[in-house]
PDB file of N, CA and C in Angstrom:
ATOM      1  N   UNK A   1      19.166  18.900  -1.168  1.00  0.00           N
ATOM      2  CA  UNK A   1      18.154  18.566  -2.145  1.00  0.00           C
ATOM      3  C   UNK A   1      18.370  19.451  -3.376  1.00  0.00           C
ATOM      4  N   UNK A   2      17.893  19.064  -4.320  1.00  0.00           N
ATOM      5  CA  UNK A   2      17.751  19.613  -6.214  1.00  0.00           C
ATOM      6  C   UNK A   2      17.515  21.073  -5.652  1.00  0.00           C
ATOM      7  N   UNK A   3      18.024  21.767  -7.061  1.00  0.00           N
ATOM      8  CA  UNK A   3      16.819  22.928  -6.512  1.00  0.00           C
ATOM      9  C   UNK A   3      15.607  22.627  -7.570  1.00  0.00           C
ATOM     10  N   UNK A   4      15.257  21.433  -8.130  1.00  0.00           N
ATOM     11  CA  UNK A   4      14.237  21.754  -8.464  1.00  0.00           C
ATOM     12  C   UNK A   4      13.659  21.062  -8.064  1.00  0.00           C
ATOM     13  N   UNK A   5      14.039  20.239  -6.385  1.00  0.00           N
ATOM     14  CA  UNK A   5      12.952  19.978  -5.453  1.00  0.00           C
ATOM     15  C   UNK A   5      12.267  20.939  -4.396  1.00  0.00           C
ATOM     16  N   UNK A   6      13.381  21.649  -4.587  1.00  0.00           N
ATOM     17  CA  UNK A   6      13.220  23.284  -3.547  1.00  0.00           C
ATOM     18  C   UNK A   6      11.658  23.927  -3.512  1.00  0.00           C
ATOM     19  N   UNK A   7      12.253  24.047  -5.399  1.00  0.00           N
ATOM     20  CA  UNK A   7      11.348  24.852  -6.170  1.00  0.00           C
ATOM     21  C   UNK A   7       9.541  23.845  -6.089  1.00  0.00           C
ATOM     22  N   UNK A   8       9.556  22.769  -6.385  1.00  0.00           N
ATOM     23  CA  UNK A   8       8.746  21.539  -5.930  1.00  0.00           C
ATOM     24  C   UNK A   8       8.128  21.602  -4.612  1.00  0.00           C
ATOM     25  N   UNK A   9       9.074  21.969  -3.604  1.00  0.00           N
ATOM     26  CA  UNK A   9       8.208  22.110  -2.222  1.00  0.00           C
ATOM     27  C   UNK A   9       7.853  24.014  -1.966  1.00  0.00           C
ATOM     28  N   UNK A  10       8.376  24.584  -2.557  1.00  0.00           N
ATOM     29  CA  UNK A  10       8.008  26.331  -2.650  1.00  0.00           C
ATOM     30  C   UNK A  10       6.566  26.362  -3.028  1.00  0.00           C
ATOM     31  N   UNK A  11       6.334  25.382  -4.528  1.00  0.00           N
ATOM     32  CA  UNK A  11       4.938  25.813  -4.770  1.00  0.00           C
ATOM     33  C   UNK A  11       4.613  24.564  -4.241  1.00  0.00           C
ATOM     34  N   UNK A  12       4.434  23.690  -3.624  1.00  0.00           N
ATOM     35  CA  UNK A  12       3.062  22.964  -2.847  1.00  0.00           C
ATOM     36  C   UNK A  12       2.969  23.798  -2.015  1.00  0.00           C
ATOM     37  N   UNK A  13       4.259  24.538  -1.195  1.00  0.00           N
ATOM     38  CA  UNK A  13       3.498  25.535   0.130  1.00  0.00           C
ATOM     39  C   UNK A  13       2.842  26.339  -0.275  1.00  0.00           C
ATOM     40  N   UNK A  14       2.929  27.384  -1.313  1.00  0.00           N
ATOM     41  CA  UNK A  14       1.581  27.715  -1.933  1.00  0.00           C
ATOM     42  C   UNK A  14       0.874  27.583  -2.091  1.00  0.00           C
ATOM     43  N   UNK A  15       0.418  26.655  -2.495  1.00  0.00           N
ATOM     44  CA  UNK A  15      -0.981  25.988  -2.530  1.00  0.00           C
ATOM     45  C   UNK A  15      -1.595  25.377  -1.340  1.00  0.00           C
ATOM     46  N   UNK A  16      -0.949  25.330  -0.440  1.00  0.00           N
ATOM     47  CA  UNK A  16      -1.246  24.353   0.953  1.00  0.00           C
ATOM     48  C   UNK A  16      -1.757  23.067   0.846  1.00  0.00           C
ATOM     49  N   UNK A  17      -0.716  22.551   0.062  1.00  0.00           N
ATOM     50  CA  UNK A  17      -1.000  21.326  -0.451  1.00  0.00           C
ATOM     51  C   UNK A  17      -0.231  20.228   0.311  1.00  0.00           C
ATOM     52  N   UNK A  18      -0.596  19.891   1.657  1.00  0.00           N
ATOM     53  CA  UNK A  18      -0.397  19.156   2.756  1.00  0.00           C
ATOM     54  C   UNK A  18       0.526  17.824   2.068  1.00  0.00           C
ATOM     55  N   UNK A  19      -0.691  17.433   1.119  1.00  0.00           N
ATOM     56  CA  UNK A  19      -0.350  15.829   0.187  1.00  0.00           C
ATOM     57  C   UNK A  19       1.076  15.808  -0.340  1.00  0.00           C
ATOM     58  N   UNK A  20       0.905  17.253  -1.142  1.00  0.00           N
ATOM     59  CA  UNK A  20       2.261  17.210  -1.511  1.00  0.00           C
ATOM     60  C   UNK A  20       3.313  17.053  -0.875  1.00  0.00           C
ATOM     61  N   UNK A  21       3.373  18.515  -0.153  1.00  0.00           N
ATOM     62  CA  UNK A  21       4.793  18.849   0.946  1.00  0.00           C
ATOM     63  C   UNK A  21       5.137  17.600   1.799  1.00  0.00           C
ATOM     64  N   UNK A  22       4.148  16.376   1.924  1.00  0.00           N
ATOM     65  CA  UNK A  22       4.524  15.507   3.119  1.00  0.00           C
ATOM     66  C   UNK A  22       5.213  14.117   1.977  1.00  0.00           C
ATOM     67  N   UNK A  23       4.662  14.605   0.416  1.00  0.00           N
ATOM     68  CA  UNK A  23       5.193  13.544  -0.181  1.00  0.00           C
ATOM     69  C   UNK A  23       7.124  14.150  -0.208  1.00  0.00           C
ATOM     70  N   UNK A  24       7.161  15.288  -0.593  1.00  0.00           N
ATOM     71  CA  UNK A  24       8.726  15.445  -0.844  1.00  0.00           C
ATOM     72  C   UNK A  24       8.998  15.492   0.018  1.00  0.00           C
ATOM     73  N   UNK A  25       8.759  15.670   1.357  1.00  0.00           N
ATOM     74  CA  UNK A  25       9.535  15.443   2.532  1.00  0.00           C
ATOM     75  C   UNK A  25      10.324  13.942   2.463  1.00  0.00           C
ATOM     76  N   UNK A  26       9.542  12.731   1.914  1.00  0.00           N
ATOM     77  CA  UNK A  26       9.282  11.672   2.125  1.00  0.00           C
ATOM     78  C   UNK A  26      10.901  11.543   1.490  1.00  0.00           C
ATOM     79  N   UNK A  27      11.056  12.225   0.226  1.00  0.00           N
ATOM     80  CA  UNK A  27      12.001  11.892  -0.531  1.00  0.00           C
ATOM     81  C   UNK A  27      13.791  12.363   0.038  1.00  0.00           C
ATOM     82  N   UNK A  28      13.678  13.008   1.552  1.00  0.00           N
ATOM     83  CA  UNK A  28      14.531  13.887   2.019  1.00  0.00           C
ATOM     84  C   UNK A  28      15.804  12.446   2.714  1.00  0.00           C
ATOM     85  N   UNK A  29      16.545  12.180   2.366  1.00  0.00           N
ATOM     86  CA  UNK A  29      17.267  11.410   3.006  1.00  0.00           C
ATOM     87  C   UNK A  29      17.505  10.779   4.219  1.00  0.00           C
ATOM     88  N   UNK A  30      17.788   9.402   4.755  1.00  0.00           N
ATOM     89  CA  UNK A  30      17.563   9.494   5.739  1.00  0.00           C
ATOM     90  C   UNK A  30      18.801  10.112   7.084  1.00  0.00           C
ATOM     91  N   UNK A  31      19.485  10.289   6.320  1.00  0.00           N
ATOM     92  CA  UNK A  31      20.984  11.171   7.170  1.00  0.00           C
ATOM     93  C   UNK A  31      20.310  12.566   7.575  1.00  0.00           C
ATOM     94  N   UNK A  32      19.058  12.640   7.010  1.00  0.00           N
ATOM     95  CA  UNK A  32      18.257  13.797   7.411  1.00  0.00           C
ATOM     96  C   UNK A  32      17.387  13.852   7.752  1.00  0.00           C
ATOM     97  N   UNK A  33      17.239  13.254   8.842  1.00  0.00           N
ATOM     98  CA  UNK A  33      15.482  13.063   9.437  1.00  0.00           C
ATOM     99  C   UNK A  33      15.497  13.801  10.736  1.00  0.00           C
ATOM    100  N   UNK A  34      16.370  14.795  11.035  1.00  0.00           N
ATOM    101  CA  UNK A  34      15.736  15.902  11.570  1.00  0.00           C
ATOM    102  C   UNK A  34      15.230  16.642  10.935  1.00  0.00           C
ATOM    103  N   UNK A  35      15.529  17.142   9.748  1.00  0.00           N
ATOM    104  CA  UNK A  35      15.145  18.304   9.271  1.00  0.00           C
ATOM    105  C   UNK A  35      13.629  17.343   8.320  1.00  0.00           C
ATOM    106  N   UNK A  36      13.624  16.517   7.951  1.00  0.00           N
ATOM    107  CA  UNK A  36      12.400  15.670   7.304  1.00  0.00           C
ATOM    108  C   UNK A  36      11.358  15.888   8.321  1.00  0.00           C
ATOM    109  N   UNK A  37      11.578  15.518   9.660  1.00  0.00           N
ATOM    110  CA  UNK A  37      10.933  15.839  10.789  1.00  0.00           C
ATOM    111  C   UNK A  37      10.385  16.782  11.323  1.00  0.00           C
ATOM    112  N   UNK A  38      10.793  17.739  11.178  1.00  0.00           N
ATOM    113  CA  UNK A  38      11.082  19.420  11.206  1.00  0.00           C
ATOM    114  C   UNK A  38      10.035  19.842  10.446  1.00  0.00           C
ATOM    115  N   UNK A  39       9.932  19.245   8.955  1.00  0.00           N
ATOM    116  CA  UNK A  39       9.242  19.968   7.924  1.00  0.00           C
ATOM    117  C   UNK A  39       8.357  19.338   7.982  1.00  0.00           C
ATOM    118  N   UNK A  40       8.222  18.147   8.467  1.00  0.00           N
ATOM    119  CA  UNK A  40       6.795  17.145   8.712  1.00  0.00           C
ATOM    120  C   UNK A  40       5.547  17.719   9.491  1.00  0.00           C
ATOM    121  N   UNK A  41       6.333  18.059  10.534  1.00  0.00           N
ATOM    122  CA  UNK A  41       5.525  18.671  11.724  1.00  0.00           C
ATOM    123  C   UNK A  41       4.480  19.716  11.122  1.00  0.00           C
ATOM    124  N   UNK A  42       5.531  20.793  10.331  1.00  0.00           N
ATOM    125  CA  UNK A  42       5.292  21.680  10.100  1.00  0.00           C
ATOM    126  C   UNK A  42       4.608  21.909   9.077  1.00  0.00           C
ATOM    127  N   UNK A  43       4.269  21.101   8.177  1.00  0.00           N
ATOM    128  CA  UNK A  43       3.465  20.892   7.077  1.00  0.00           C
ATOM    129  C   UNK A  43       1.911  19.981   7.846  1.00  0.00           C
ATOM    130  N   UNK A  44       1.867  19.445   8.686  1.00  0.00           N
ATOM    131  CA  UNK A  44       0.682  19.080   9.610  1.00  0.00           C
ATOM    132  C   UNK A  44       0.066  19.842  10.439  1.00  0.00           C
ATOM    133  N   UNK A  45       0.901  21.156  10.774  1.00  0.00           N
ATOM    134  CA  UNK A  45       0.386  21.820  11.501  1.00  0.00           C
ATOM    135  C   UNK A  45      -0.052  23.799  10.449  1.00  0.00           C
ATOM    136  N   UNK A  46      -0.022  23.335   9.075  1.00  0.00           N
ATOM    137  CA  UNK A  46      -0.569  23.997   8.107  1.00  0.00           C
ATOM    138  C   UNK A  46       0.321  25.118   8.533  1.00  0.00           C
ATOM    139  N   UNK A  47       1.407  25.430   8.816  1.00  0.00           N
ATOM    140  CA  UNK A  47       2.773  26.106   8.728  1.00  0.00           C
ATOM    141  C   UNK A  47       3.980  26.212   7.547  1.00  0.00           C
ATOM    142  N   UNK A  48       2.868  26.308   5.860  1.00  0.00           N
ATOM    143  CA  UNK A  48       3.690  26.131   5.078  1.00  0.00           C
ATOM    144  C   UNK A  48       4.540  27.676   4.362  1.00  0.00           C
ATOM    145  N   UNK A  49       3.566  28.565   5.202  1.00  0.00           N
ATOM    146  CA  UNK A  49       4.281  30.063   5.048  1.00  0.00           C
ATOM    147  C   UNK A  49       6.209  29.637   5.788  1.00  0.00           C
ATOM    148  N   UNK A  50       6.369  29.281   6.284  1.00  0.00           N
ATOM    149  CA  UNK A  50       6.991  29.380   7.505  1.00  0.00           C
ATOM    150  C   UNK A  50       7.821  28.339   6.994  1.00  0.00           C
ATOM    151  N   UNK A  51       7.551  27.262   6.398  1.00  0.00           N
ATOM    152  CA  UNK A  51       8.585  26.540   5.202  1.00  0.00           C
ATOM    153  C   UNK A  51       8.819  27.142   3.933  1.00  0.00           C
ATOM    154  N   UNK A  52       8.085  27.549   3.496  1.00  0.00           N
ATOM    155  CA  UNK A  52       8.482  28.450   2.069  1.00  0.00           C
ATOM    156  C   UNK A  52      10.062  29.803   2.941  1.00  0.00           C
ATOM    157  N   UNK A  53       9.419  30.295   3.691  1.00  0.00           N
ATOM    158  CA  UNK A  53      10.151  30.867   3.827  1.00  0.00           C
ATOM    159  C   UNK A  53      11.632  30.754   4.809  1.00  0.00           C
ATOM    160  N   UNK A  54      11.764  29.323   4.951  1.00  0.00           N
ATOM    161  CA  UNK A  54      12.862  28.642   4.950  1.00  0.00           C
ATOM    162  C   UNK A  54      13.886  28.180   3.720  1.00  0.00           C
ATOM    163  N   UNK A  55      12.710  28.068   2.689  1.00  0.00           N
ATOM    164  CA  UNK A  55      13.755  27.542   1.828  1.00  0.00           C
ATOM    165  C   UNK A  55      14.149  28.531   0.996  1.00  0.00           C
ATOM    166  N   UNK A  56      13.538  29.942   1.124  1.00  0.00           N
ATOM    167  CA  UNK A  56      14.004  31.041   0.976  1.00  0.00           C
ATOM    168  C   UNK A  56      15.466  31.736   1.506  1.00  0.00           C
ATOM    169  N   UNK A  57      15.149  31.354   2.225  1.00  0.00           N
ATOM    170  CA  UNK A  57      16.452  31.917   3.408  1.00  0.00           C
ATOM    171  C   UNK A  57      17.573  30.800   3.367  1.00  0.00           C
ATOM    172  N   UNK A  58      17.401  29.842   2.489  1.00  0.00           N
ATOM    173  CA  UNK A  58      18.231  28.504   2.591  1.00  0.00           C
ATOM    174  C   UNK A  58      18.000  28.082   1.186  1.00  0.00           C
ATOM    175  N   UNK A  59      18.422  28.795   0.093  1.00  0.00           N
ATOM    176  CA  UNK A  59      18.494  28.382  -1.499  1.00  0.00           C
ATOM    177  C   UNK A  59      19.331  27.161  -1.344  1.00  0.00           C
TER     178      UNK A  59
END
């Protein structure tokens, strides 16, 4: 992904902005729907510390 979708899902996890993070997930390819899956979960289960700091560790 962009990094300025990165940057796009960094600050919705900030904000805990569920709406958001589940919309750019949406946009994640489908050759990638584990990791779409992955971040789905995890944005439903208000675990967006824990994605931010994935995409930290994964520029």
């Amino acid at each position: 992904m962009s990094r300025e979708w990165i940057i796009a899902l960094q600050e919705s996890c900030l904000l805990c902005d569920e709406e958001e993070v589940l919309h750019l997930v949406q946009q994640i390819p489908s050759e990638h729907q584990t990791l779409s899956t992955g971040l789905r979960s995890l944005a439903r289960d208000f675990q967006f510390q824990q994605i931010r700091q994935l995409t930290l560790d994964n520029p």
